[in-house]
C-alpha atoms as a PDB file:
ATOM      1  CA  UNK A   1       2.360 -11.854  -4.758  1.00  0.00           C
ATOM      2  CA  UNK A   2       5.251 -12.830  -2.532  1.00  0.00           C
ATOM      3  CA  UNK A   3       5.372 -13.768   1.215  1.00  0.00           C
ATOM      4  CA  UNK A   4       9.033 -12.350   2.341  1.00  0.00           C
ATOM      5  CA  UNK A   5       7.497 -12.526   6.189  1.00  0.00           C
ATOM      6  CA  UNK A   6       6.192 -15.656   6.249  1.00  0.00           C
ATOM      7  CA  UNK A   7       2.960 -17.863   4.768  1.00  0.00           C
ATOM      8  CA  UNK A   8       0.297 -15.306   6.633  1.00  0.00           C
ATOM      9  CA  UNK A   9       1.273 -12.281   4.884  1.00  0.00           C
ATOM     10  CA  UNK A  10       0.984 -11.437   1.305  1.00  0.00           C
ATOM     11  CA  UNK A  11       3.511  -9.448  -0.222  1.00  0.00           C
ATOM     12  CA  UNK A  12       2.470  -7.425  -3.938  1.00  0.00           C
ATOM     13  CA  UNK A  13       5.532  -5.791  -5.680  1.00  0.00           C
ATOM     14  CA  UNK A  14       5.967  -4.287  -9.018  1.00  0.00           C
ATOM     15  CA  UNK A  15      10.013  -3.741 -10.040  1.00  0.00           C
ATOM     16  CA  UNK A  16      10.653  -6.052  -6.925  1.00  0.00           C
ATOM     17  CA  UNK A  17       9.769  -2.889  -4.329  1.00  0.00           C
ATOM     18  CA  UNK A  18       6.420  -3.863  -2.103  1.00  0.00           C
ATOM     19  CA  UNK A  19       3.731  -1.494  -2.424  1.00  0.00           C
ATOM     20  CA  UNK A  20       1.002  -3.669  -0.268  1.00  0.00           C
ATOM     21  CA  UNK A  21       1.183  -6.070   2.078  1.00  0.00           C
ATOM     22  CA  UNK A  22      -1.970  -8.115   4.100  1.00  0.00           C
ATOM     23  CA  UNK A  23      -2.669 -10.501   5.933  1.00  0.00           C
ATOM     24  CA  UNK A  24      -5.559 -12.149   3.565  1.00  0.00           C
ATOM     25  CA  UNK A  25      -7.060 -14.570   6.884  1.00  0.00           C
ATOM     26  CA  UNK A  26      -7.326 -12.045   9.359  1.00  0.00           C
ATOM     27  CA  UNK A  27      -9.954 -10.070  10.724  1.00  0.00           C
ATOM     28  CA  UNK A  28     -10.592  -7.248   9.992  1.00  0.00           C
ATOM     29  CA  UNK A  29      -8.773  -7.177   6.668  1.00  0.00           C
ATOM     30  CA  UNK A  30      -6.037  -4.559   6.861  1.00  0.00           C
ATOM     31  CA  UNK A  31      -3.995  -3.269   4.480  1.00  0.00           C
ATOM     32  CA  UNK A  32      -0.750  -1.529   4.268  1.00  0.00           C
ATOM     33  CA  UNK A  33      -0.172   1.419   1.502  1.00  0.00           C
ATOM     34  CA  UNK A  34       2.764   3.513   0.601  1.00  0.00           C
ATOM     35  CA  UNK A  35       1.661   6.679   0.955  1.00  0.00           C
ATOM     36  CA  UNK A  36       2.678  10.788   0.202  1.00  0.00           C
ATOM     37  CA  UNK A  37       3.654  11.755   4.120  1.00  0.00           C
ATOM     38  CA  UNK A  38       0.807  14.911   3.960  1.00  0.00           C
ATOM     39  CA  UNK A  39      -1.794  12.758   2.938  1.00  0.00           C
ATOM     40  CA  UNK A  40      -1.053   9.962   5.266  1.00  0.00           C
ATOM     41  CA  UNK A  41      -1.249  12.747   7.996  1.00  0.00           C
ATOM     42  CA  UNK A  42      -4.637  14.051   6.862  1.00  0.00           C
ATOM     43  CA  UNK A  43      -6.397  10.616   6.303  1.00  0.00           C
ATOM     44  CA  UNK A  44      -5.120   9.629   9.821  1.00  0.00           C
ATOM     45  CA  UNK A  45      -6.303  12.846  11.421  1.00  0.00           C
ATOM     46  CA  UNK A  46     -10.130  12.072   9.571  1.00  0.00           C
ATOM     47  CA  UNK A  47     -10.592   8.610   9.687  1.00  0.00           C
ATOM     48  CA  UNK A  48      -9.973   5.890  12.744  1.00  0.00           C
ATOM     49  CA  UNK A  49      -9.785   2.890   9.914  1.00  0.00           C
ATOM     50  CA  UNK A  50      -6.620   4.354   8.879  1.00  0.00           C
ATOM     51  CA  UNK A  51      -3.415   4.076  11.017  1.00  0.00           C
ATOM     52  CA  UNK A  52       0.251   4.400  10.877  1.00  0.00           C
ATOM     53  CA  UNK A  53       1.803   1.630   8.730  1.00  0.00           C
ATOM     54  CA  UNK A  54       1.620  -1.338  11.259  1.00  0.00           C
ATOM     55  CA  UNK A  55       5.915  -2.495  11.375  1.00  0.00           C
ATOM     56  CA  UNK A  56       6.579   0.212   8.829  1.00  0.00           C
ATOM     57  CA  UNK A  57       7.847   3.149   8.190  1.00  0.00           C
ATOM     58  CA  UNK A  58       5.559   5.398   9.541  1.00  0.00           C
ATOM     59  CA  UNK A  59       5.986   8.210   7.908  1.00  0.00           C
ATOM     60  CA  UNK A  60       5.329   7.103   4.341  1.00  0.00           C
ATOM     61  CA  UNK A  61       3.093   4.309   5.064  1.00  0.00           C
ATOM     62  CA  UNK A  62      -0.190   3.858   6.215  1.00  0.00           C
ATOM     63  CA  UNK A  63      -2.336   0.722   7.538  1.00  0.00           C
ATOM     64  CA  UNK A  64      -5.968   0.795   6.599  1.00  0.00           C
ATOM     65  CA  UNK A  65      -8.799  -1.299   8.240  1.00  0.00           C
ATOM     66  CA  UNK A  66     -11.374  -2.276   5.654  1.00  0.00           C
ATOM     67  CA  UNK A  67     -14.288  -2.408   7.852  1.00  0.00           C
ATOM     68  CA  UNK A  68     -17.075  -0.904   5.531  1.00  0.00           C
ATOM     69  CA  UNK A  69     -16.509   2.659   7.064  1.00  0.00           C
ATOM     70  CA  UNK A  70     -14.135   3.954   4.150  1.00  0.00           C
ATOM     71  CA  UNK A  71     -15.733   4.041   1.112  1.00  0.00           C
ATOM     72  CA  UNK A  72     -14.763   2.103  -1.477  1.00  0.00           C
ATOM     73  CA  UNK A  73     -13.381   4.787  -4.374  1.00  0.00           C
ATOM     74  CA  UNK A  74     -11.353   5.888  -1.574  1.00  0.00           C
ATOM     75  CA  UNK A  75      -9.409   2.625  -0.412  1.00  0.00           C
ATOM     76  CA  UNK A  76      -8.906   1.978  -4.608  1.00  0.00           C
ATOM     77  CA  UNK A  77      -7.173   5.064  -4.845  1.00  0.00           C
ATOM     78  CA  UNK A  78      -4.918   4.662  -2.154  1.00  0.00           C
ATOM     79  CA  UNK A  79      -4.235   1.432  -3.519  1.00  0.00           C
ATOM     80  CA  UNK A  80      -3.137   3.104  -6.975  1.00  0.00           C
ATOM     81  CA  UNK A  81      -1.169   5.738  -5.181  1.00  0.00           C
ATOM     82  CA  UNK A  82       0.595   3.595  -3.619  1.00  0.00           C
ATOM     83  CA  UNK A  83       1.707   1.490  -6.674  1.00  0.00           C
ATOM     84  CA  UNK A  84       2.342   4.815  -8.491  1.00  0.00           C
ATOM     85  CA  UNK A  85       4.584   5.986  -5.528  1.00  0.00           C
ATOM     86  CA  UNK A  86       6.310   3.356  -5.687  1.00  0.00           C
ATOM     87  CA  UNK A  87       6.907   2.923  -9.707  1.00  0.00           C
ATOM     88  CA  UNK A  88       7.962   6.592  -9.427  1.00  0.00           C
ATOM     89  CA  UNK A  89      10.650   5.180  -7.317  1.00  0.00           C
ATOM     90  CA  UNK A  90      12.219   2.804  -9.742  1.00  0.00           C
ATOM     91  CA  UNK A  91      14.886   3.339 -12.127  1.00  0.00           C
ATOM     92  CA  UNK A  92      13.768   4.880 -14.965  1.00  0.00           C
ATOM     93  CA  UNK A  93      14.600   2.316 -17.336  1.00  0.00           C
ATOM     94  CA  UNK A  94      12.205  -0.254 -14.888  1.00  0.00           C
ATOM     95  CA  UNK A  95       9.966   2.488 -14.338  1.00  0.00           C
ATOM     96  CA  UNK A  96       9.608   2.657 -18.314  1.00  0.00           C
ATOM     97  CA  UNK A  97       9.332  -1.102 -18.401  1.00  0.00           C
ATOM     98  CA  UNK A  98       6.400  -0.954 -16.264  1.00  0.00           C
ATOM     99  CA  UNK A  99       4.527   1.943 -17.547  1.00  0.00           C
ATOM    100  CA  UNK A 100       4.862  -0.101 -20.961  1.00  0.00           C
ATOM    101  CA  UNK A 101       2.833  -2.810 -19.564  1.00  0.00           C
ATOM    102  CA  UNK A 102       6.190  -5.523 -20.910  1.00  0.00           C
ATOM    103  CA  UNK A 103       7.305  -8.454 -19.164  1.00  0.00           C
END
């Protein structure tokens, strides 16, 4: 965890590209996912607790309030996606790294 925009936000990376970012002392809890442009667009169009990615590109990110009315399975998996999405994006040879579980 990193905090890039200051000591309120919190900032998780893997191969030094963010993939999450919240601010852990507000309310409601909100958190911002990478995520695949059609899906964002669906999710959006079904559920009010999930927004365009607040300061981000709004396209392939999405903000999601965690207020209880998502359930639970669903706000893990975005999670995942959205570190998948992103380790997709690396280099392979980081991408490889990763996958391996190495240091």
């Amino acid at each position: 965890m990193e905090f890039p925009f200051g000591p309120e936000t919190s900032v998780f990376k893997v191969g030094g590209k963010m993939f999450a970012l919240t601010a852990l002392d507000a309310r409601p809890l909100t958190v911002s996912l990478k995520c695949e442009p059609s899906l964002a667009e669906v999710l959006r169009a079904e559920h009010s607790a999930v927004r365009p990615g607040y300061h981000l590109n709004k396209r392939h990110w999405i903000t999601v309030t965690l207020d209880d009315s998502l359930p639970d399975d669903l706000v893990l998996g975005l999670l995942e996606d959205s570190y998948e999405l992103v380790v997709d994006g690396l280099p392979k040879r980081e991408r490889d790294v990763v996958r391996s579980g190495a240091p």
